[in-house]
C-alpha atoms as a PDB file:
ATOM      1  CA  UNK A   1     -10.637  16.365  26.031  1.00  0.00           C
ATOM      2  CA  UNK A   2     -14.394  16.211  25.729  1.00  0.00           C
ATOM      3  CA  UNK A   3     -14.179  18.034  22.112  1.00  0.00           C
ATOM      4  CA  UNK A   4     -12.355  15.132  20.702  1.00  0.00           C
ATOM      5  CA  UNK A   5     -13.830  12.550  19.107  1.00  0.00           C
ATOM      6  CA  UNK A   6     -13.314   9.547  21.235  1.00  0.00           C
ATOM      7  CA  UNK A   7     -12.342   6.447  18.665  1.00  0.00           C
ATOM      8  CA  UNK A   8     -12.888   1.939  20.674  1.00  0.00           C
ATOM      9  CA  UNK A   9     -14.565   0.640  17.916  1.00  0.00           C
ATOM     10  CA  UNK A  10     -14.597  -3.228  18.204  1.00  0.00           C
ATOM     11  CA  UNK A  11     -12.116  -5.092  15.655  1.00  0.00           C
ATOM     12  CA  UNK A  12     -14.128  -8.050  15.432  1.00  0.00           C
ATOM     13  CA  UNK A  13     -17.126  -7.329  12.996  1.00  0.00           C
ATOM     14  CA  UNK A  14     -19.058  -9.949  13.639  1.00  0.00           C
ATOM     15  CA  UNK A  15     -18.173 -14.361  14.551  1.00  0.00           C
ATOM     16  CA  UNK A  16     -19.646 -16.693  12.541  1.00  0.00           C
ATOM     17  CA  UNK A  17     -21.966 -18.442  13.581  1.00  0.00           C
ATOM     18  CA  UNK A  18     -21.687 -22.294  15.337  1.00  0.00           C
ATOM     19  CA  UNK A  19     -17.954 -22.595  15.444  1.00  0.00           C
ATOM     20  CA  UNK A  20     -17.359 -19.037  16.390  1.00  0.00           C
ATOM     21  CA  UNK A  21     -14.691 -17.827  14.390  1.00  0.00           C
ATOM     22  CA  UNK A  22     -13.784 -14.144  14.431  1.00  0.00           C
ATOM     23  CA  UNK A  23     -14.301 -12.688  11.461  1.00  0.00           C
ATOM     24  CA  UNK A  24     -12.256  -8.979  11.926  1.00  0.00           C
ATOM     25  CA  UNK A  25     -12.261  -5.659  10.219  1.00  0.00           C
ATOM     26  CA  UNK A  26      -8.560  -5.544   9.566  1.00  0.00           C
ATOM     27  CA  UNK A  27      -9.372  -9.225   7.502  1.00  0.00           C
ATOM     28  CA  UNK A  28     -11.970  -7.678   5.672  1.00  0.00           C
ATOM     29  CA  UNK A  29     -10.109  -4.757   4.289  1.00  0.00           C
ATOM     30  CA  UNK A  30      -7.691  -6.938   2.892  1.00  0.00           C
ATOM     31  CA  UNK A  31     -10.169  -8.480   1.520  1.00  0.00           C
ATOM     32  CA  UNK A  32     -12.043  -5.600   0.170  1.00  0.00           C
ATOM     33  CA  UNK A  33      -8.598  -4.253  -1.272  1.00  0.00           C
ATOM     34  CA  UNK A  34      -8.235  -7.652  -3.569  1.00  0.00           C
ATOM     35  CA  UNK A  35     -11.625  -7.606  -4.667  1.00  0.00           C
ATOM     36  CA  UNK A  36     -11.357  -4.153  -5.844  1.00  0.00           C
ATOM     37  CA  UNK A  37      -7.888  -4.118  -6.710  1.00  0.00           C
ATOM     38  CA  UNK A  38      -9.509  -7.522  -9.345  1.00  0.00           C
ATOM     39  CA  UNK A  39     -12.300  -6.183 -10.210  1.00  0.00           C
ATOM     40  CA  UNK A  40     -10.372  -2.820 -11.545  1.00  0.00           C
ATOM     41  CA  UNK A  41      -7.988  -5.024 -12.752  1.00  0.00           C
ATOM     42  CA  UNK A  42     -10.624  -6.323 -14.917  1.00  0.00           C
ATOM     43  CA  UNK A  43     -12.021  -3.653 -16.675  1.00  0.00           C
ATOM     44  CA  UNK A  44      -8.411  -2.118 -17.487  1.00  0.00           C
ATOM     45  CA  UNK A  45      -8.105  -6.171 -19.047  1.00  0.00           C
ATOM     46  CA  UNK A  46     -11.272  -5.561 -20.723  1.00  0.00           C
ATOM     47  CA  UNK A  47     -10.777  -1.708 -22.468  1.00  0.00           C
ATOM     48  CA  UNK A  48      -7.212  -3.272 -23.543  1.00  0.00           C
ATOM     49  CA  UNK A  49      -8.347  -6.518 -25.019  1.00  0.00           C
ATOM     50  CA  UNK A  50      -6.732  -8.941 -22.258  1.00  0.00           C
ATOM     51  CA  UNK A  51      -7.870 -12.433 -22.014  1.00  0.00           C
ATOM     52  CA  UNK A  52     -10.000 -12.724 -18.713  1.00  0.00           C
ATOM     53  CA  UNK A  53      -7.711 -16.365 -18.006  1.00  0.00           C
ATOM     54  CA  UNK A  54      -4.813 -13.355 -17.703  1.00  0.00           C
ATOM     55  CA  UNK A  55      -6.421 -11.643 -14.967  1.00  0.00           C
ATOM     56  CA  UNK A  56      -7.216 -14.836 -13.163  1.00  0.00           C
ATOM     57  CA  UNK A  57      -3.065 -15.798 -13.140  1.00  0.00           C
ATOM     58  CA  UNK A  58      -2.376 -12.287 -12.127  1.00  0.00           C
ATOM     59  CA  UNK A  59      -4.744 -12.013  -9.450  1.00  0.00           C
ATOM     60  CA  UNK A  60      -3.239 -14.916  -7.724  1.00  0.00           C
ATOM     61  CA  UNK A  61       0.423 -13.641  -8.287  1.00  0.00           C
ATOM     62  CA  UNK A  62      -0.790 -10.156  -6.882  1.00  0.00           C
ATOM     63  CA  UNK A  63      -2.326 -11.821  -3.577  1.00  0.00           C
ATOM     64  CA  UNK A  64       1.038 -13.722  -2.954  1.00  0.00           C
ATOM     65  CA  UNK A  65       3.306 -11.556  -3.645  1.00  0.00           C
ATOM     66  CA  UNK A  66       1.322  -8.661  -1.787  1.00  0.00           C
ATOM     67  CA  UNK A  67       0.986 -10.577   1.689  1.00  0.00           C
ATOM     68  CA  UNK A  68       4.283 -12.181   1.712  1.00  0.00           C
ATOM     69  CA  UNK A  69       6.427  -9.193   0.796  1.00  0.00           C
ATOM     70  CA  UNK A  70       4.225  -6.889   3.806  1.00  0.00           C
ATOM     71  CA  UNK A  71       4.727  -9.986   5.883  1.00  0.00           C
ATOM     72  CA  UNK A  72       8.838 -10.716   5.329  1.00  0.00           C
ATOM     73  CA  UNK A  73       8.918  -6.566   5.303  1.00  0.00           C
ATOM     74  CA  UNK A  74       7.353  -6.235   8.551  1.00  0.00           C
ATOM     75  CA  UNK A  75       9.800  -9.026  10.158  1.00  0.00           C
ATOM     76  CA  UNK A  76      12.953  -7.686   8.940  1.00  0.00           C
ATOM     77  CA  UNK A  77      12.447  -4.248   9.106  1.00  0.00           C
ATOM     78  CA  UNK A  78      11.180  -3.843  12.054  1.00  0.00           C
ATOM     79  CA  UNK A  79      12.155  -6.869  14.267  1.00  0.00           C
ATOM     80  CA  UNK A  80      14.529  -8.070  12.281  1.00  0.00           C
ATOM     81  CA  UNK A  81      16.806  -9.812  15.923  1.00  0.00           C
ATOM     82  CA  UNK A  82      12.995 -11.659  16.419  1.00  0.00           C
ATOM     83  CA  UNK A  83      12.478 -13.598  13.793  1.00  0.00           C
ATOM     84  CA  UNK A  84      15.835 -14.393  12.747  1.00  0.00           C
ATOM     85  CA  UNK A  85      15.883 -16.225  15.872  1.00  0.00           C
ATOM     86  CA  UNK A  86      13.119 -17.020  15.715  1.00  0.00           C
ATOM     87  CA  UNK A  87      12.144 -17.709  11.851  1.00  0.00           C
ATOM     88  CA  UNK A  88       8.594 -19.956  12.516  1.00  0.00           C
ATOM     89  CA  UNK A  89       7.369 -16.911  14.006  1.00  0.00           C
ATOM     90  CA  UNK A  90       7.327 -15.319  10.332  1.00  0.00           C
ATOM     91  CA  UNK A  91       4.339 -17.817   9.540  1.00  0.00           C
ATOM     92  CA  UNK A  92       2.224 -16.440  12.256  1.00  0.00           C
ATOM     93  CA  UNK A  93       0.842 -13.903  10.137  1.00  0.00           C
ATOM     94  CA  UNK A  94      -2.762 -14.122  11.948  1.00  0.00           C
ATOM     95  CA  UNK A  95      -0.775 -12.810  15.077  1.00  0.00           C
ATOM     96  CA  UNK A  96      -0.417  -9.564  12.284  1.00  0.00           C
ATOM     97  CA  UNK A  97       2.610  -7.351  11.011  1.00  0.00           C
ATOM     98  CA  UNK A  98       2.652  -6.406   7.694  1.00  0.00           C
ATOM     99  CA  UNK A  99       4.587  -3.455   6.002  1.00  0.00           C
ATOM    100  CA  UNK A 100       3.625  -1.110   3.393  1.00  0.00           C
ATOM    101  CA  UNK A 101       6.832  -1.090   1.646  1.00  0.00           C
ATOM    102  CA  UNK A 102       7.412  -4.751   2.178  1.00  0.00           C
ATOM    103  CA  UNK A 103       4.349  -5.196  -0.037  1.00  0.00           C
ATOM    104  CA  UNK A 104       5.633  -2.947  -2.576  1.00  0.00           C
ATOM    105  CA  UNK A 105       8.598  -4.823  -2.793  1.00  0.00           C
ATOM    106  CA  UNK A 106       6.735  -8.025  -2.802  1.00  0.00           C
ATOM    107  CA  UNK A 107       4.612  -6.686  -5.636  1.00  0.00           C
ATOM    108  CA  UNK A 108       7.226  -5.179  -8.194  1.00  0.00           C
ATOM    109  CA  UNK A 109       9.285  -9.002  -7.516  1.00  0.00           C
ATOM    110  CA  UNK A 110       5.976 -10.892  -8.281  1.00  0.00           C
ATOM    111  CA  UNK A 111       4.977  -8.786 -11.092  1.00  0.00           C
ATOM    112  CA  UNK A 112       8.325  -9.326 -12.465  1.00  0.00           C
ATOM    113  CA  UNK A 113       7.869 -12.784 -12.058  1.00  0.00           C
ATOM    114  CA  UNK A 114       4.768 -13.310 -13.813  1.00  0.00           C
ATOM    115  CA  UNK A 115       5.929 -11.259 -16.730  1.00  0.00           C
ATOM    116  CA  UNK A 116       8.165 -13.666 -17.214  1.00  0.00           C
ATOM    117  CA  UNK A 117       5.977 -16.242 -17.187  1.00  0.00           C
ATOM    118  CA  UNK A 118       3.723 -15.604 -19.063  1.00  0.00           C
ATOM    119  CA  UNK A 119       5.453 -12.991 -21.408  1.00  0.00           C
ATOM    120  CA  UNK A 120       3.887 -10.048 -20.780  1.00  0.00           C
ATOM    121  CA  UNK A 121       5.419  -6.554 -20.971  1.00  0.00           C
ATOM    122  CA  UNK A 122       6.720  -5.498 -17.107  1.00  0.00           C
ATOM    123  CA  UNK A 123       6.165  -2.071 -17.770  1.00  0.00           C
ATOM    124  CA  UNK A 124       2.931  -2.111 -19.359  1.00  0.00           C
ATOM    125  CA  UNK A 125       1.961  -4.266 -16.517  1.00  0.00           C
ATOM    126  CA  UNK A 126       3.248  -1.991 -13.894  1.00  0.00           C
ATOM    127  CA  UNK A 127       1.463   1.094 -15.615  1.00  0.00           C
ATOM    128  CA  UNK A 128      -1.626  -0.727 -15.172  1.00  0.00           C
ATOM    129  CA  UNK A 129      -0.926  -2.360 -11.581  1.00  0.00           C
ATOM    130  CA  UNK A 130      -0.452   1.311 -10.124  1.00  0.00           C
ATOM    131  CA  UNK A 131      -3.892   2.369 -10.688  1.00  0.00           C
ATOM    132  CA  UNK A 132      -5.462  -0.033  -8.528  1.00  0.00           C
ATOM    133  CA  UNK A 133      -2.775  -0.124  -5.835  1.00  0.00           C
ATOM    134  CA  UNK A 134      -4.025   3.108  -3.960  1.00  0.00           C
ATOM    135  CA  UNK A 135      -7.652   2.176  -3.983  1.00  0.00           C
ATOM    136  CA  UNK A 136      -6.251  -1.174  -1.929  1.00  0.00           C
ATOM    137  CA  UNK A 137      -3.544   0.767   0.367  1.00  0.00           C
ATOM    138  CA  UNK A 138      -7.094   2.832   0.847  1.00  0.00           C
ATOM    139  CA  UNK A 139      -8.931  -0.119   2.174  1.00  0.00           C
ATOM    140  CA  UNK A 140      -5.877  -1.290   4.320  1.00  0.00           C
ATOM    141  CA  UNK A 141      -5.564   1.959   5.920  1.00  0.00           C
ATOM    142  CA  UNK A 142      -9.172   1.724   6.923  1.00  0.00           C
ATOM    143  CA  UNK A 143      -8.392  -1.783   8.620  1.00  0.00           C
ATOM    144  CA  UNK A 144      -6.218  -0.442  10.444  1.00  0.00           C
ATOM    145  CA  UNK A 145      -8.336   2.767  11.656  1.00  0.00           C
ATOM    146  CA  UNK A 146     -10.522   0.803  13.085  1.00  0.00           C
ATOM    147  CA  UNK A 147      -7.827  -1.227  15.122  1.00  0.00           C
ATOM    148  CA  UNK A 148      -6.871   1.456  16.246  1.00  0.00           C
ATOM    149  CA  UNK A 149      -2.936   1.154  14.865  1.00  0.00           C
ATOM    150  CA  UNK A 150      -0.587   3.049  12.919  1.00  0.00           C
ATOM    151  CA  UNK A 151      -1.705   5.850  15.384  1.00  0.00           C
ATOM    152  CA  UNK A 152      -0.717   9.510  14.938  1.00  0.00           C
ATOM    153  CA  UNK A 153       1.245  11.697  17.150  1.00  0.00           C
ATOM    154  CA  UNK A 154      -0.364  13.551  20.250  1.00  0.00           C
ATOM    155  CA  UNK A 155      -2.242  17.149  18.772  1.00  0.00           C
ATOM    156  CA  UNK A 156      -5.097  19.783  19.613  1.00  0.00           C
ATOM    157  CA  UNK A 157      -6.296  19.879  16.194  1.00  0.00           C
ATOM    158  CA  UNK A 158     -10.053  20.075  15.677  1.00  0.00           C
ATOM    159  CA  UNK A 159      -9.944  16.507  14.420  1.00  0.00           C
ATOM    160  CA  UNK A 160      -8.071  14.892  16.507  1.00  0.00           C
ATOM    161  CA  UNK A 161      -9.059  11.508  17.738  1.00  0.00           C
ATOM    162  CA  UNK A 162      -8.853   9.592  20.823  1.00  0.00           C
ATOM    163  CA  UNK A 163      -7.802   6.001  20.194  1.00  0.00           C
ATOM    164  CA  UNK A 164      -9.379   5.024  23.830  1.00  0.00           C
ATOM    165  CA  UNK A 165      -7.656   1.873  23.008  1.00  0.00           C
ATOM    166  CA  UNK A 166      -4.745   2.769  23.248  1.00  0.00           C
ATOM    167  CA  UNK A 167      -4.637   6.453  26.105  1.00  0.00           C
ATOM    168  CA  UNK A 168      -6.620   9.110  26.231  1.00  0.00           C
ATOM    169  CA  UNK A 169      -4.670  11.709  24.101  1.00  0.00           C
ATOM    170  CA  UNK A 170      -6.265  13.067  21.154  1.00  0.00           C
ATOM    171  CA  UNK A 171      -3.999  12.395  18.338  1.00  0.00           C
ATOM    172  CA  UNK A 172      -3.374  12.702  14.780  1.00  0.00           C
ATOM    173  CA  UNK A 173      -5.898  10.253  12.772  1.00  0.00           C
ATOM    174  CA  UNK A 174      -2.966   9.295  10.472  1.00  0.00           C
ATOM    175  CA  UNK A 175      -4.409   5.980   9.452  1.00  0.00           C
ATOM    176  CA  UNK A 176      -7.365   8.443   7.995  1.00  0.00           C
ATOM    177  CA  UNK A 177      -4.483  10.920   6.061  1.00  0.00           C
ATOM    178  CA  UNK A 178      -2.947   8.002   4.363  1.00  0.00           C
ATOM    179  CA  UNK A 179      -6.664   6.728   3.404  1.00  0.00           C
ATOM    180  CA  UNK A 180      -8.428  10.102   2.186  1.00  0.00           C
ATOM    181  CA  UNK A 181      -4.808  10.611   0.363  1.00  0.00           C
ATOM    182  CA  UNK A 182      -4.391   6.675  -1.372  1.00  0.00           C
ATOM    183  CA  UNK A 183      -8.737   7.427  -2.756  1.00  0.00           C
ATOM    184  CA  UNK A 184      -7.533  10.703  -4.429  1.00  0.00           C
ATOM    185  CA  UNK A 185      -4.371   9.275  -5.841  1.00  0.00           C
ATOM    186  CA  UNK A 186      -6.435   6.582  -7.153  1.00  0.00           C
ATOM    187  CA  UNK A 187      -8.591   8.771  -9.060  1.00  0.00           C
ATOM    188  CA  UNK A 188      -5.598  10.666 -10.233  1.00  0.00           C
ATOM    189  CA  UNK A 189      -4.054   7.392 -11.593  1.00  0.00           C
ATOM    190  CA  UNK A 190      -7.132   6.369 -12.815  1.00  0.00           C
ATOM    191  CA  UNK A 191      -7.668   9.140 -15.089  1.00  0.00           C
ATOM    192  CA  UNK A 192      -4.183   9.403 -16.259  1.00  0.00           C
ATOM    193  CA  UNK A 193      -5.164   5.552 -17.548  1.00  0.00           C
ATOM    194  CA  UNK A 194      -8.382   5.982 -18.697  1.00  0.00           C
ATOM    195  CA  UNK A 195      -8.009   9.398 -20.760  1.00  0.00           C
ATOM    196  CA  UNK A 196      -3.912   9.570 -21.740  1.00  0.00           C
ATOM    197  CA  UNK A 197      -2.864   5.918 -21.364  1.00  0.00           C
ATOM    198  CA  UNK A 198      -2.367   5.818 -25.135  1.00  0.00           C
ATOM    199  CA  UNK A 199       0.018   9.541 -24.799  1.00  0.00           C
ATOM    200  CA  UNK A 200       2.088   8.413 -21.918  1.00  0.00           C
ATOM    201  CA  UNK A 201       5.227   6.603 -22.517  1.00  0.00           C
ATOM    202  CA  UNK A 202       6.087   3.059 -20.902  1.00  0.00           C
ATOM    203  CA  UNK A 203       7.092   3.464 -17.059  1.00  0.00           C
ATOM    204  CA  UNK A 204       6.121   7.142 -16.410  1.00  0.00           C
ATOM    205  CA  UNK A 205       2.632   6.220 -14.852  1.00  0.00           C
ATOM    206  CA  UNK A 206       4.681   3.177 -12.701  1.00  0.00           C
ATOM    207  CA  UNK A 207       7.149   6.455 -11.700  1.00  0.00           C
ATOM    208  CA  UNK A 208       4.618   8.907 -10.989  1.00  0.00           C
ATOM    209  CA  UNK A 209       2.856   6.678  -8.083  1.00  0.00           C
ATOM    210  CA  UNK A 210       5.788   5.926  -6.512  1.00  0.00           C
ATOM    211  CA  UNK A 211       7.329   9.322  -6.536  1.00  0.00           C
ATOM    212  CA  UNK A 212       3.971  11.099  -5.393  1.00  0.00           C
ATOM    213  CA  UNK A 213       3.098   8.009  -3.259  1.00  0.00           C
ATOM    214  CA  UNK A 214       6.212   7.493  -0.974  1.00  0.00           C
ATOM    215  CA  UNK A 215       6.743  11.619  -0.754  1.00  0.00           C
ATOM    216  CA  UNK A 216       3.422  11.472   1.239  1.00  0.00           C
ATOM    217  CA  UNK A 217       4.535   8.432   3.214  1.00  0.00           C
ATOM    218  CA  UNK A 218       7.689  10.363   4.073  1.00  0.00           C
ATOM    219  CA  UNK A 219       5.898  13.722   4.748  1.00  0.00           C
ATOM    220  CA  UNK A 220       3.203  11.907   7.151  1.00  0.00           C
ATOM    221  CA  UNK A 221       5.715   9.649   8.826  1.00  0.00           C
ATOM    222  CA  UNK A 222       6.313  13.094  10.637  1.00  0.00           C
ATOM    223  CA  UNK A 223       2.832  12.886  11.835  1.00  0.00           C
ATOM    224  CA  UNK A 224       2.958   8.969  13.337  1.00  0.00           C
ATOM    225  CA  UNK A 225       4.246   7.500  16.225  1.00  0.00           C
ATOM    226  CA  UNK A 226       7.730   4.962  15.304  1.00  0.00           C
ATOM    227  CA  UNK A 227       6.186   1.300  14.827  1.00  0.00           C
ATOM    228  CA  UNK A 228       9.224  -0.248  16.730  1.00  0.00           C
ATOM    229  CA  UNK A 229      11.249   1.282  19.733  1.00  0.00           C
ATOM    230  CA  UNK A 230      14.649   1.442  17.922  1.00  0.00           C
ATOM    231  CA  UNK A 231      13.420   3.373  15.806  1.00  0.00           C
ATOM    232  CA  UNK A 232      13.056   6.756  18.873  1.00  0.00           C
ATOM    233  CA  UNK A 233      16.557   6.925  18.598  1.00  0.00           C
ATOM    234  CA  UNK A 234      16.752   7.509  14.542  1.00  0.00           C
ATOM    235  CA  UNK A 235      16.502  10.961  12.825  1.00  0.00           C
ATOM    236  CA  UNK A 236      14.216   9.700   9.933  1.00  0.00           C
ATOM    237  CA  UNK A 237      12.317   6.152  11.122  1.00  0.00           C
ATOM    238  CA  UNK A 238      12.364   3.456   8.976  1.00  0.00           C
ATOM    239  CA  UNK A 239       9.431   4.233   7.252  1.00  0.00           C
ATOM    240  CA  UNK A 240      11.044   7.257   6.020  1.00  0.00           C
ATOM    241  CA  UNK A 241      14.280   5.597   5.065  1.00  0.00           C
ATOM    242  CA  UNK A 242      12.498   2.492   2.825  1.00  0.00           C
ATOM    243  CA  UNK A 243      10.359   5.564   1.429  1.00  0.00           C
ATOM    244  CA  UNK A 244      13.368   7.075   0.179  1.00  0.00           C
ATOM    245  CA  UNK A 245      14.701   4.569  -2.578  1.00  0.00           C
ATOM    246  CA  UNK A 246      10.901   4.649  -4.341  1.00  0.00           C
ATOM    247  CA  UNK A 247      10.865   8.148  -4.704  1.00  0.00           C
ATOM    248  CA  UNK A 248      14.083   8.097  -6.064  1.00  0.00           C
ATOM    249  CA  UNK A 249      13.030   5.028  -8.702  1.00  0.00           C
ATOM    250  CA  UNK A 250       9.805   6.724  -9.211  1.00  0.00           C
ATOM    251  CA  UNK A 251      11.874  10.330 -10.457  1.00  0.00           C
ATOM    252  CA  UNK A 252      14.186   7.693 -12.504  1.00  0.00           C
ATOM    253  CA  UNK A 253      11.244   6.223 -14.534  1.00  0.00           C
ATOM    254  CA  UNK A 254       9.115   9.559 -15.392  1.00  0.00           C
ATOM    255  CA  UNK A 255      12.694  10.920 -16.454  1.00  0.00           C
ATOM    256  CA  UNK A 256      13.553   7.986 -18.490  1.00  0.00           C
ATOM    257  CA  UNK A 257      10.433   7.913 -20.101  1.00  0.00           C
ATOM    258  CA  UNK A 258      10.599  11.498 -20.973  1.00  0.00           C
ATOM    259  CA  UNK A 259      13.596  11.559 -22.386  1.00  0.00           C
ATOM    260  CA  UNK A 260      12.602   8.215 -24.619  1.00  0.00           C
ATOM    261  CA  UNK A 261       9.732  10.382 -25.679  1.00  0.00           C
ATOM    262  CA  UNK A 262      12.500  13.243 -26.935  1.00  0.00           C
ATOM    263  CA  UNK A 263      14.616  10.821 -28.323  1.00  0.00           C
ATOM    264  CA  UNK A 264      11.851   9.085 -30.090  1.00  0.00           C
ATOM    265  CA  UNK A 265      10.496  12.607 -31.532  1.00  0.00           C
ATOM    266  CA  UNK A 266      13.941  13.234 -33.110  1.00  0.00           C
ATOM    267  CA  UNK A 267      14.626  10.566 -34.153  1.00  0.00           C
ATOM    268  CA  UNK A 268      11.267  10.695 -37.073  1.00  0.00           C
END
């Protein structure tokens, strides 16, 4: 046990001064992801000759729609007989529980949204959104590292990690899988933008991400411990099952955009 690293760090990063108000590490990743996640954002609006008062609207839309989709995902898909009860509980998202694929939801309905306000084109949009998605998932994995959540399954690898918080098994730092994996995708995505944005057709880049994206988070859902108790009983746990349905849009839209590049070549 004594070759393992042993993982208590303290969620809190520091209280501000006077009225002592905890300011955590899980609060700052989220944080850190919509800063980056804008300031990405930004120079993709810049290169493409977006109006900066764009970005602004979007930015707001993408902070909605990203906390209240991983907030109504995390109630209903994994204690769904709690808050239906219970609904007020839903609001008391400093208590925490938010999902991954809640969020995606919550994104592709609010990016759908402001397209429609504000007449942009959805898939052009969504081409765009999926670069900086995995540099934010990146930052929210951190959070949760360091409250030591989301843990991994007991294992004698080399770098296995004892979450002291929560018993002294070394386990699987899956928290640390999904992060290392979400900063490589990102720089995949981002160079598929930045050097053959102008060669890829609408909806294949939006495809791609969510194909190679939720295949990981099925793979490493092998590799976690179930978020809810129900869930012991299942074959594949529900983040396995909501992974499912975005792989299978994610092969629809890099085939559909294939085959509009065929039919588009024969049809000059």
């Amino acid at each position: 046990m004594e070759n393992f690293i042993h993982w208590s760090p303290n969620p809190i990063f520091f209280s501000i001064p006077f009225i002592n108000w905890p300011v955590r590490w899980y609060g700052i990743s989220w944080a850190l992801a919509f800063i980056l996640s804008s300031f990405i954002m930004g120079k993709i609006f810049e290169t493409e000759k977006r109006k900066a008062s764009q970005l602004d609207s979007l930015t707001f839309y993408l902070v909605i729609a990203t906390l209240v989709g991983a907030r109504l995902g995390h109630c209903l898909f994994y204690d769904a007989d709690r808050y239906l009860s219970h609904p007020l509980e839903i609001l008391k998202i400093y208590e925490g529980g938010l999902a991954s694929h809640g969020a995606a939801i919550g994104i592709i309905i609010g990016m759908w949204l402001y397209c429609r306000k504000f007449k942009e084109n959805l898939m052009w949009l969504f081409d765009r959104i999926v670069v900086v998605v995995p540099l934010a998932s990146a930052s929210i994995r951190f959070g949760n590292f360091m409250n030591s959540e989301i843990i991994g399954k007991i294992t004698n690898v080399p770098w296995a990690i004892v979450f002291t918080q929560v018993d002294q098994n070394p386990r699987h730092p899956a928290q640390l899988y999904e992060c290392i994996y979400c900063l490589v995708l990102f720089g995949i995505t981002y160079y598929l933008w930045k050097k053959k944005r102008n060669e890829l057709k609408p909806g294949f880049l939006f495809g791609f991400y969510l194909a190679v994206m939720f295949t990981f988070r099925f793979v490493v859902e092998f590799l976690k411990e179930n978020q809810s108790p129900f869930e012991n009983e299942m074959t594949l746990n529900m983040g396995q099952i909501l992974s499912i349905p975005f792989v299978a849009l994610g092969i629809y839209m890099m085939v559909r955009a294939v085959k509009n590049t065929k039919v588009q070549q024969k049809t000059r």
